[in-house]
N, C-alpha and C. Protein backbone atom coordinates (compact mmCIF):
# COMPACT_ATOMS: atom_id res chain seq x y z
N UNK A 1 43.09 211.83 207.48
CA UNK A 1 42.48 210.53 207.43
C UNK A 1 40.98 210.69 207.65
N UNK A 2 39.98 210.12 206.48
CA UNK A 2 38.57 210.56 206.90
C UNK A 2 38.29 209.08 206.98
N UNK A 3 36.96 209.50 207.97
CA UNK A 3 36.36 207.71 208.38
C UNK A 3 35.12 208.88 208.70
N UNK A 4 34.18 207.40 208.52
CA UNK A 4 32.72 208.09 208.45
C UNK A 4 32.44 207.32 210.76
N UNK A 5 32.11 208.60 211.22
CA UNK A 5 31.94 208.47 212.54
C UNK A 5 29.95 208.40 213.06
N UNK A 6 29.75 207.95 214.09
CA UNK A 6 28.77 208.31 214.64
C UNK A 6 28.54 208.89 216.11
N UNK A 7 27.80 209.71 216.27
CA UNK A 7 27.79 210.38 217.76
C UNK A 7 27.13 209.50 218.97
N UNK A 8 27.79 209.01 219.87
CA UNK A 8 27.75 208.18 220.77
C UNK A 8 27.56 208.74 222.11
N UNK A 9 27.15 208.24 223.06
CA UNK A 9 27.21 208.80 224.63
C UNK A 9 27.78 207.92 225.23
N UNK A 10 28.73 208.32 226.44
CA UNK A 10 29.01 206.99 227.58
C UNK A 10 28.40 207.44 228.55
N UNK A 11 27.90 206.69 229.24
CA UNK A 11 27.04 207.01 230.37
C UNK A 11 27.72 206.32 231.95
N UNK A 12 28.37 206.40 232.72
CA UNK A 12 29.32 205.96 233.53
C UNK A 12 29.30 206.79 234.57
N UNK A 13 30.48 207.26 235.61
CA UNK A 13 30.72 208.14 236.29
C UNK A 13 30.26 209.66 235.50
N UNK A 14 30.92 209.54 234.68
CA UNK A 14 30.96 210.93 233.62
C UNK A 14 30.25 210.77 232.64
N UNK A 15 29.81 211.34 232.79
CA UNK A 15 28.72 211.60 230.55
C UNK A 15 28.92 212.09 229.96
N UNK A 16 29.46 211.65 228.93
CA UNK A 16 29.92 212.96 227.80
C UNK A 16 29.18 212.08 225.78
N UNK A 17 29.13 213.10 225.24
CA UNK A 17 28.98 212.53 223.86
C UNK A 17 30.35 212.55 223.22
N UNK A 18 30.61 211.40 222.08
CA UNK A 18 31.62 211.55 221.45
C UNK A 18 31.52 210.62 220.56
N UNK A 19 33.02 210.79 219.32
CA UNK A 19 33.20 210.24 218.08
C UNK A 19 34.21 208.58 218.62
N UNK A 20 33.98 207.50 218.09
CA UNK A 20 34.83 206.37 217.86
C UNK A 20 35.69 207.03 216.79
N UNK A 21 37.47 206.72 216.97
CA UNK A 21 38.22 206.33 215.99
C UNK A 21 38.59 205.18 215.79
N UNK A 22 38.44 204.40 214.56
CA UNK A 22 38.98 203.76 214.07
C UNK A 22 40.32 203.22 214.44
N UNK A 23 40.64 202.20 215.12
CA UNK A 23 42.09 201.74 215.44
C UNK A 23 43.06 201.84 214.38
N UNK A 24 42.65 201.27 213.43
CA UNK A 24 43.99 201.94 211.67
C UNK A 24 44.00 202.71 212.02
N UNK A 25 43.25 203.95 212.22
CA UNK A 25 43.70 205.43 211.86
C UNK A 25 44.51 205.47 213.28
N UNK A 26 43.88 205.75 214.02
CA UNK A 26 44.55 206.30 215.66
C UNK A 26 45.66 205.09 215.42
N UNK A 27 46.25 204.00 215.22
CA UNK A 27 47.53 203.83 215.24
C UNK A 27 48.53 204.52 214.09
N UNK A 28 48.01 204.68 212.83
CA UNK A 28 48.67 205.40 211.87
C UNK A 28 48.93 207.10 212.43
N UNK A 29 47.76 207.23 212.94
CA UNK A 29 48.53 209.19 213.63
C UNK A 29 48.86 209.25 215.20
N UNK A 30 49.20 208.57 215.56
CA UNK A 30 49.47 208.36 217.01
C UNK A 30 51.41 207.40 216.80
N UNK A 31 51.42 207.16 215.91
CA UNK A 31 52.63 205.86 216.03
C UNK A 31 53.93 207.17 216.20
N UNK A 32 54.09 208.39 216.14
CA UNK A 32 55.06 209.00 217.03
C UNK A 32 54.77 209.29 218.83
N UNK A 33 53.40 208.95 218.86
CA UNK A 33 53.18 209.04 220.34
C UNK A 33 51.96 210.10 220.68
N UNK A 34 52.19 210.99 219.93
CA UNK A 34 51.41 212.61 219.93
C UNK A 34 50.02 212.50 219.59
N UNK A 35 49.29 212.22 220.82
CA UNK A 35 47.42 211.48 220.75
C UNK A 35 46.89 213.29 220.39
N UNK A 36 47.34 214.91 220.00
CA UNK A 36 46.41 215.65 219.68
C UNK A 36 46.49 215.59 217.80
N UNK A 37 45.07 216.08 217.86
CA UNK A 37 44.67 216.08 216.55
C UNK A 37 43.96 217.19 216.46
N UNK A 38 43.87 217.64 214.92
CA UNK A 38 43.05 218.69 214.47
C UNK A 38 41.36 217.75 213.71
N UNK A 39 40.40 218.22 214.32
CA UNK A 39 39.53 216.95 214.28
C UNK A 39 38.40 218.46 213.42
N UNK A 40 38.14 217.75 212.01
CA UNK A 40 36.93 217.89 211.05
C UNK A 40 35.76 217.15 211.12
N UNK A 41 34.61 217.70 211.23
CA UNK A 41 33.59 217.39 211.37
C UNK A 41 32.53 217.50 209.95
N UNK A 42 32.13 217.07 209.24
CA UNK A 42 30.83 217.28 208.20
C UNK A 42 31.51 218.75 207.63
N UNK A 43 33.06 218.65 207.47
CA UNK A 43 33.43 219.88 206.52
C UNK A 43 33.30 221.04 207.03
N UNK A 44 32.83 221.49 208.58
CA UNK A 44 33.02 222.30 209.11
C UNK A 44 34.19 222.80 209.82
N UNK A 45 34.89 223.78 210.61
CA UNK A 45 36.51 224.28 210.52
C UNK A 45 36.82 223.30 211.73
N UNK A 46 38.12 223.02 211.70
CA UNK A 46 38.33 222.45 212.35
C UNK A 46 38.87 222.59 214.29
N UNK A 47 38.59 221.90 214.90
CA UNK A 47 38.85 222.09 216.15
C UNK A 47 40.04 221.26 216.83
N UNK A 48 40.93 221.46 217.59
CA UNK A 48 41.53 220.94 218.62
C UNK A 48 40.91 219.44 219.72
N UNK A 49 41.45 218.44 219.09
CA UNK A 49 41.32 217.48 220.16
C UNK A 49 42.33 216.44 220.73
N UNK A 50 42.27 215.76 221.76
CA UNK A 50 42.96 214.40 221.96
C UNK A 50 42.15 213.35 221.88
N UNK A 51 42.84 212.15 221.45
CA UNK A 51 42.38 210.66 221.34
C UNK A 51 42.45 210.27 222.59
N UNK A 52 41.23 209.62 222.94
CA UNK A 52 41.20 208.93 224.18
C UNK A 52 40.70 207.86 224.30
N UNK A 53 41.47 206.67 225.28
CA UNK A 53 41.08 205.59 225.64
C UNK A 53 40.34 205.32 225.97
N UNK A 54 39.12 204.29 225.48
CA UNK A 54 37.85 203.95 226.19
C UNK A 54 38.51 202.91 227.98
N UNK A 55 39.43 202.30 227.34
CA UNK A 55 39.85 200.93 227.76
C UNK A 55 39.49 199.68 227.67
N UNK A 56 38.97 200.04 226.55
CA UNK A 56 38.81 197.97 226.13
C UNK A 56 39.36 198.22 224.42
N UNK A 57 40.38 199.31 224.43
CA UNK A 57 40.91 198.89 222.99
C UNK A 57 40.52 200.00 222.24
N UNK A 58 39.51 200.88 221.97
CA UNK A 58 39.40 201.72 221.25
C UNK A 58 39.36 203.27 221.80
N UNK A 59 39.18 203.58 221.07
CA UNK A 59 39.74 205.60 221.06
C UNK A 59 38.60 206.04 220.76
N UNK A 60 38.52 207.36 220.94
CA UNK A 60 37.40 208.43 220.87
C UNK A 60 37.60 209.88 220.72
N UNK A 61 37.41 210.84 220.69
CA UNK A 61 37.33 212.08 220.63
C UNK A 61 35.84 212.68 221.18
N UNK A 62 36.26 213.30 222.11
CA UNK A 62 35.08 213.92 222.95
C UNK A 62 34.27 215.35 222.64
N UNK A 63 33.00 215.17 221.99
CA UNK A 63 32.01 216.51 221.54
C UNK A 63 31.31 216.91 222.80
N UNK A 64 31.98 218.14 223.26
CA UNK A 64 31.21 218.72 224.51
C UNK A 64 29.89 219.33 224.42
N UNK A 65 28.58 219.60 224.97
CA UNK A 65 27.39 220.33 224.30
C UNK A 65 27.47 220.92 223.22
N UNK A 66 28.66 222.42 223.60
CA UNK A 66 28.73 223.49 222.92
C UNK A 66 29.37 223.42 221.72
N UNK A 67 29.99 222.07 221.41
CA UNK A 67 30.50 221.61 219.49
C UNK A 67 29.28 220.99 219.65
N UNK A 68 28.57 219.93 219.60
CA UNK A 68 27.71 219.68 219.23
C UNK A 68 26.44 220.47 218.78
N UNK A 69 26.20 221.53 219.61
CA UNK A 69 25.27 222.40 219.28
C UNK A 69 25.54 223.54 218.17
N UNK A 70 27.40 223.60 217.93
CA UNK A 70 27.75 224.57 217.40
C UNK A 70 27.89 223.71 215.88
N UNK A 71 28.02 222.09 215.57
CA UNK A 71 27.88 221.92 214.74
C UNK A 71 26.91 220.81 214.23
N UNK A 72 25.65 221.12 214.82
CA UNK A 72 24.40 220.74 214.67
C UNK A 72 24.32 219.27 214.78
N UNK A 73 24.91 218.56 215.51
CA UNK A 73 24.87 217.49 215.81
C UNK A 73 23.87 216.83 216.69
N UNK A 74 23.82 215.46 216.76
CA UNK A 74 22.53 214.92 217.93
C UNK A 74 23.68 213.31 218.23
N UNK A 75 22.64 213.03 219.26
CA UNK A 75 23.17 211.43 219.38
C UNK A 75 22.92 210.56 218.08
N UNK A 76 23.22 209.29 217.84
CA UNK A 76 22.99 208.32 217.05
C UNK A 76 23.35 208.65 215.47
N UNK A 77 23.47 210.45 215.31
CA UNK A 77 23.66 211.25 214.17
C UNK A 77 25.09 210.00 213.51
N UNK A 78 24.99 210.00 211.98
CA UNK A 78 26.36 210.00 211.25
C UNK A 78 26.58 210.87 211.02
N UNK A 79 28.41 210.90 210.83
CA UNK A 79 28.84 212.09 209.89
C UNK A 79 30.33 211.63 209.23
N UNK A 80 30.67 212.66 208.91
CA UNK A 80 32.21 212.67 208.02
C UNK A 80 32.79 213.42 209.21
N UNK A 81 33.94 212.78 209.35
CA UNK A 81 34.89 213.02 209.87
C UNK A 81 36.34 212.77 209.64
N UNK A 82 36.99 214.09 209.41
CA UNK A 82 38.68 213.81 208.89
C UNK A 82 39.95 214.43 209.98
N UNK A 83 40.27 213.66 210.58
CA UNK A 83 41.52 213.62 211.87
C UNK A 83 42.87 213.97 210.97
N UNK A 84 43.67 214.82 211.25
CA UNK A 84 45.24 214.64 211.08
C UNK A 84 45.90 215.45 212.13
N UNK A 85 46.97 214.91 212.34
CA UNK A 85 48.16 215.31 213.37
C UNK A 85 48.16 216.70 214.13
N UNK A 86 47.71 217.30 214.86
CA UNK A 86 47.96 219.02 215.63
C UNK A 86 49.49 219.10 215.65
N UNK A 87 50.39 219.84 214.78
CA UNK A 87 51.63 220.40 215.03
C UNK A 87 51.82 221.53 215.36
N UNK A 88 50.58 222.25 216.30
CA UNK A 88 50.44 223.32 216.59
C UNK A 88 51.21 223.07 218.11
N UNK A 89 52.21 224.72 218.91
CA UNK A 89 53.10 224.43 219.28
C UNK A 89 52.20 224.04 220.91
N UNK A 90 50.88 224.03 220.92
CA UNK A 90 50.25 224.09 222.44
C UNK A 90 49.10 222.91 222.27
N UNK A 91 48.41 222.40 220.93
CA UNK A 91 47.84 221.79 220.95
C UNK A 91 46.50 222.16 221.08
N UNK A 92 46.76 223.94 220.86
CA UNK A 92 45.19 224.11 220.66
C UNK A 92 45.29 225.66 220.55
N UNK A 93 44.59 226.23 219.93
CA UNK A 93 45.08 228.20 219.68
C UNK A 93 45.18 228.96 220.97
N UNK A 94 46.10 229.50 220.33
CA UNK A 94 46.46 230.28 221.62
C UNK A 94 45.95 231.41 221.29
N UNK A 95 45.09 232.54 222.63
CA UNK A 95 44.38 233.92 222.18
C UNK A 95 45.30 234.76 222.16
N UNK A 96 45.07 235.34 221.61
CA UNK A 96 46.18 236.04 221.03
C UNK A 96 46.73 237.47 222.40
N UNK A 97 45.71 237.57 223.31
CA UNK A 97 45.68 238.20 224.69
C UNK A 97 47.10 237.44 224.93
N UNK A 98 46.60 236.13 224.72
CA UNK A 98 47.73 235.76 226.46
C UNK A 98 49.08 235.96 225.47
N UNK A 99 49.36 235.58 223.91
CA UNK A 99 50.43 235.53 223.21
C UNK A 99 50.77 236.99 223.79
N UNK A 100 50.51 238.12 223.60
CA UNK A 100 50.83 239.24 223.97
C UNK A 100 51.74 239.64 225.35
N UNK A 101 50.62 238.99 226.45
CA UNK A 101 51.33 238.72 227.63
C UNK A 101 52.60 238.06 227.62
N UNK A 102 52.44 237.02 226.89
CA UNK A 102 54.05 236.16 227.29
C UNK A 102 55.08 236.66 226.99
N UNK A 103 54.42 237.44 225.80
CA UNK A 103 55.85 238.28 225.16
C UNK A 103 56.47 239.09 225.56
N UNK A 104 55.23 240.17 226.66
CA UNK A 104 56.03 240.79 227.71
C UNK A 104 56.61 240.56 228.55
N UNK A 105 56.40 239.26 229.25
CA UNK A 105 56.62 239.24 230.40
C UNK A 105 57.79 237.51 230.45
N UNK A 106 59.24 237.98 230.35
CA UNK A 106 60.07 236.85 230.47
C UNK A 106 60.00 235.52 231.43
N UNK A 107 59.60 236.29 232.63
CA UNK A 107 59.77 235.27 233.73
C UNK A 107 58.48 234.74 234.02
N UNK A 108 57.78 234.94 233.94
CA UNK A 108 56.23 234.46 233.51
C UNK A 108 56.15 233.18 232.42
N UNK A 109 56.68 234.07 231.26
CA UNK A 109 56.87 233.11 230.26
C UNK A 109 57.86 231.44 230.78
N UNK A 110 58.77 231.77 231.24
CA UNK A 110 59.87 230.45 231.46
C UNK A 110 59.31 229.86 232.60
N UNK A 111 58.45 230.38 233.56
CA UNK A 111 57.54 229.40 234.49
C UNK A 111 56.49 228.56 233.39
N UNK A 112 55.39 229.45 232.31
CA UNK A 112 54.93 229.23 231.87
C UNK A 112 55.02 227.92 230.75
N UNK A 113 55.98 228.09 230.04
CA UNK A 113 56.85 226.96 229.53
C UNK A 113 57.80 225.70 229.78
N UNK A 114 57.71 225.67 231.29
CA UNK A 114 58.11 224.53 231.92
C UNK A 114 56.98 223.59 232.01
N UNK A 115 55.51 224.08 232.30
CA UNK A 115 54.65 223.38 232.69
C UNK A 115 54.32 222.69 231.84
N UNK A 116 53.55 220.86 232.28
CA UNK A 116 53.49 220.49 231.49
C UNK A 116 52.27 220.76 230.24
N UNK A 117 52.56 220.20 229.01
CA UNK A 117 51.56 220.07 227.80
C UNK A 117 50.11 220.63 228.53
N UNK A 118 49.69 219.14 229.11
CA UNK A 118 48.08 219.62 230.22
C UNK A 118 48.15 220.72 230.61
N UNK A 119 48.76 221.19 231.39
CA UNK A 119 48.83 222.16 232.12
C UNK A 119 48.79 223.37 231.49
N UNK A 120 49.79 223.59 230.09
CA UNK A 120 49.59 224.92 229.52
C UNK A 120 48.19 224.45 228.34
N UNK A 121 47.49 223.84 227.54
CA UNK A 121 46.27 223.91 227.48
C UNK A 121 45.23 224.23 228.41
N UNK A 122 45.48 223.91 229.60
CA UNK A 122 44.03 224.11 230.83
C UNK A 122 44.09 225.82 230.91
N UNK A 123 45.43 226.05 231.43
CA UNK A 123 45.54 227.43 231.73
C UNK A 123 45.00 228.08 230.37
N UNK A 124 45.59 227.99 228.83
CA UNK A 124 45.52 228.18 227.64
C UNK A 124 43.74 228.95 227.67
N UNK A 125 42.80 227.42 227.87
CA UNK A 125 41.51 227.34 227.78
C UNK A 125 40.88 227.78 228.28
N UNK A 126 41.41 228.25 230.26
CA UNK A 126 40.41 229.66 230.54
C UNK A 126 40.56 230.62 229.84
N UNK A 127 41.69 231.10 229.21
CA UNK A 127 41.66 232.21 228.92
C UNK A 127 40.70 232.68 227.44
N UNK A 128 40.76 231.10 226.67
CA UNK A 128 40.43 231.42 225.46
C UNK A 128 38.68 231.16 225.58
N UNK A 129 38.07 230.63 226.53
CA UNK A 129 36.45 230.61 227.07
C UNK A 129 36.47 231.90 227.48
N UNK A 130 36.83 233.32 227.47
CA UNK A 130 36.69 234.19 228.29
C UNK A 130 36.06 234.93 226.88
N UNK A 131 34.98 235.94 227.04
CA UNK A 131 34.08 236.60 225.78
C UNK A 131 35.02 237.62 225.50
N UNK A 132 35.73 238.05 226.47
CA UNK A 132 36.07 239.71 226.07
C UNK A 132 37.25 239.94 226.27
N UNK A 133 37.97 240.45 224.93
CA UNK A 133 39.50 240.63 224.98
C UNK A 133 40.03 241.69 226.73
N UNK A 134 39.61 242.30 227.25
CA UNK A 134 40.08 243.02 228.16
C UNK A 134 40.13 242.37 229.52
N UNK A 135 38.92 241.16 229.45
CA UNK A 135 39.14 240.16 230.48
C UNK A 135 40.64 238.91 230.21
N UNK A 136 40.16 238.45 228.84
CA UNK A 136 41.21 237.74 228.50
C UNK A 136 42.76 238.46 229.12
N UNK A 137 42.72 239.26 229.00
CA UNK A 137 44.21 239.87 229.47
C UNK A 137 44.20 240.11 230.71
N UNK A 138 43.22 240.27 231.49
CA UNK A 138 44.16 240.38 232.92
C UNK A 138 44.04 238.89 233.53
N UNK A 139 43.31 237.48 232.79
CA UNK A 139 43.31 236.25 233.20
C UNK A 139 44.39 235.77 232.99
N UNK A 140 44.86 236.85 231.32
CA UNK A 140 46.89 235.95 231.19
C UNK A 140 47.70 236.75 232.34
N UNK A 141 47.42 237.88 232.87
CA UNK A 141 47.96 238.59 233.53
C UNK A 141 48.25 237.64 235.07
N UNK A 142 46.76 237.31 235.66
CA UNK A 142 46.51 236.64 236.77
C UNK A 142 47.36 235.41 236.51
N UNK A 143 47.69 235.06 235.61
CA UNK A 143 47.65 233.51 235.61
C UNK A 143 49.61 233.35 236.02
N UNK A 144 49.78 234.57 234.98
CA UNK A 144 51.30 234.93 235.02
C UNK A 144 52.17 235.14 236.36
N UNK A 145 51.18 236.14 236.96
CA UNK A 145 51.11 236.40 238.44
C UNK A 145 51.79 235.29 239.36
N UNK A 146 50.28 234.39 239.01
CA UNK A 146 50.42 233.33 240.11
C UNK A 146 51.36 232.64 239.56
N UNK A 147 51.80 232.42 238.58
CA UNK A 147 53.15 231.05 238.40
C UNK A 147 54.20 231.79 239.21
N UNK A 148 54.60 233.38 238.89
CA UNK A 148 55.56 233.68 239.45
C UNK A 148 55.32 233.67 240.65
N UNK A 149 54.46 234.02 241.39
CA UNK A 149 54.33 233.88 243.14
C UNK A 149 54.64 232.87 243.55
N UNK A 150 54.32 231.32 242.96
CA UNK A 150 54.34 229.67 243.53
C UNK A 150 55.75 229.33 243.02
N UNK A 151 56.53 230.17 242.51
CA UNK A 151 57.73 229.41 241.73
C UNK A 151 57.60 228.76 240.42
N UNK A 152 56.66 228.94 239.79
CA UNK A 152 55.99 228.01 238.67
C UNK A 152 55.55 226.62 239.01
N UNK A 153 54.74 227.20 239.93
CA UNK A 153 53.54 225.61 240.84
C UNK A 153 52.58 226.31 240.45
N UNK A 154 51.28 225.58 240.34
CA UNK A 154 50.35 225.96 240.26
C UNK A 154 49.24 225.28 240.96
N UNK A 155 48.65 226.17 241.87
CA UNK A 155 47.88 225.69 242.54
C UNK A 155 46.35 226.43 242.18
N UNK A 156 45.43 225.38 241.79
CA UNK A 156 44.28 226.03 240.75
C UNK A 156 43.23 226.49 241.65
N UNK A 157 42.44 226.02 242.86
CA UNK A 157 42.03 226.76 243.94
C UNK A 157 42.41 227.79 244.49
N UNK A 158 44.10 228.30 244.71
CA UNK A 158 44.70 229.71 244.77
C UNK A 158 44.38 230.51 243.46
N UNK A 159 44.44 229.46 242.09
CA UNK A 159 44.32 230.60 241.40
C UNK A 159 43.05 230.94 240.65
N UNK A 160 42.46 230.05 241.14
CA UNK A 160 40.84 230.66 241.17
C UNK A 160 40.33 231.49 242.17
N UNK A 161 40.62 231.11 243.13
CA UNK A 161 40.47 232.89 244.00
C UNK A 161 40.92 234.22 243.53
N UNK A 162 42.52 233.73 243.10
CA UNK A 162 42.82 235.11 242.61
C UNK A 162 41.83 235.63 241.16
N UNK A 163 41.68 234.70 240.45
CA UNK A 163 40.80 235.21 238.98
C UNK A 163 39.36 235.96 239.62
N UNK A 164 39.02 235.04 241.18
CA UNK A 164 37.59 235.59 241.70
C UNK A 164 37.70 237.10 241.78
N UNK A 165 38.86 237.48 242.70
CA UNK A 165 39.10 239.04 242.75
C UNK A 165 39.73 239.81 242.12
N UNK A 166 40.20 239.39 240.95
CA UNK A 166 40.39 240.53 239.38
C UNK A 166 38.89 240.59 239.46
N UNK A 167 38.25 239.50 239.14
CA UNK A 167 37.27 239.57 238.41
C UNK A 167 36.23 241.25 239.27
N UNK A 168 36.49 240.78 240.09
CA UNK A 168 35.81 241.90 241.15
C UNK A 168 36.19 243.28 240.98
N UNK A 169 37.19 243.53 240.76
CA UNK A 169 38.16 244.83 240.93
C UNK A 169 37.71 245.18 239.35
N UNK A 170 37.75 243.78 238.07
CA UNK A 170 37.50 244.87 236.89
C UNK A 170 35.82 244.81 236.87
């Protein structure tokens, strides 16, 4: 679904820049429930997002600095923009580090796959912000770790300490 968007700021508690969707559209790809999308920008590749509630009725999709800068965007800018459905199985790529990990590691994995949607994108997204495949792997490693230590709880201050001292040791 393409609709021509403009780059907006909210300025509130939080600041962020982002795209308006169109209510037609976000009810036409949302009416099974599933708010992620694969979100096109001015024909450039596409990225991973969710629709989000302003709360007075309309939706948005959120451009963090680093898309904006990565696809030359500004405030007040128009552009083309074409949204359809993410049937991808996490809602956003998985690096191919941590795919590796899961595959080894069973009980890791079935903690890992209980958690919810949020939860396996957040974890997903440190790993895939990380520059260097050899880090990426001991963050799926760490991460694996800690589900199995908590029972598959996750407690993100424990497991940011622990990422503090991999990080140290590699």
């Amino acid at each position: 679904m393409k609709y021509k968007g403009i780059v907006e700021t909210h300025v509130g508690k939080v600041y962020y820049n982002h795209v308006k969707v169109p209510l037609d559209i976000y009810e036409k790809i949302t009416a099974d429930g599933n708010k992620r999308v694969l979100c096109y920008i001015d024909d450039h590749d596409y990225f991973h997002a969710g629709l989000l509630p302003t709360g007075d009725g309309t939706y948005y999709i959120i451009l963090s600095k680093d898309r904006m800068k990565q696809l030359g965007l500004s405030v007040d800018q128009q552009m083309s923009v074409k949204i359809e459905k993410d049937k991808s199985k996490y809602g956003m790529r998985m690096p191919e580090e941590f795919q590796e990990v899961l595959d080894t590691d069973v009980v890791g994995t079935h903690h890992f796959e209980k958690l919810t949607p949020g939860k396996k994108r957040n974890l997903i997204h440190m790993i895939a912000n990380t520059k260097t495949p050899d880090i990426r792997i001991v963050k799926a490693l760490t991460i694996l770790d800690h589900l199995k230590a908590n029972d598959g709880k996750i407690d993100f201050k424990l497991l940011n300490e622990a990422m503090k001292v991999k990080n140290r040791k590699y």
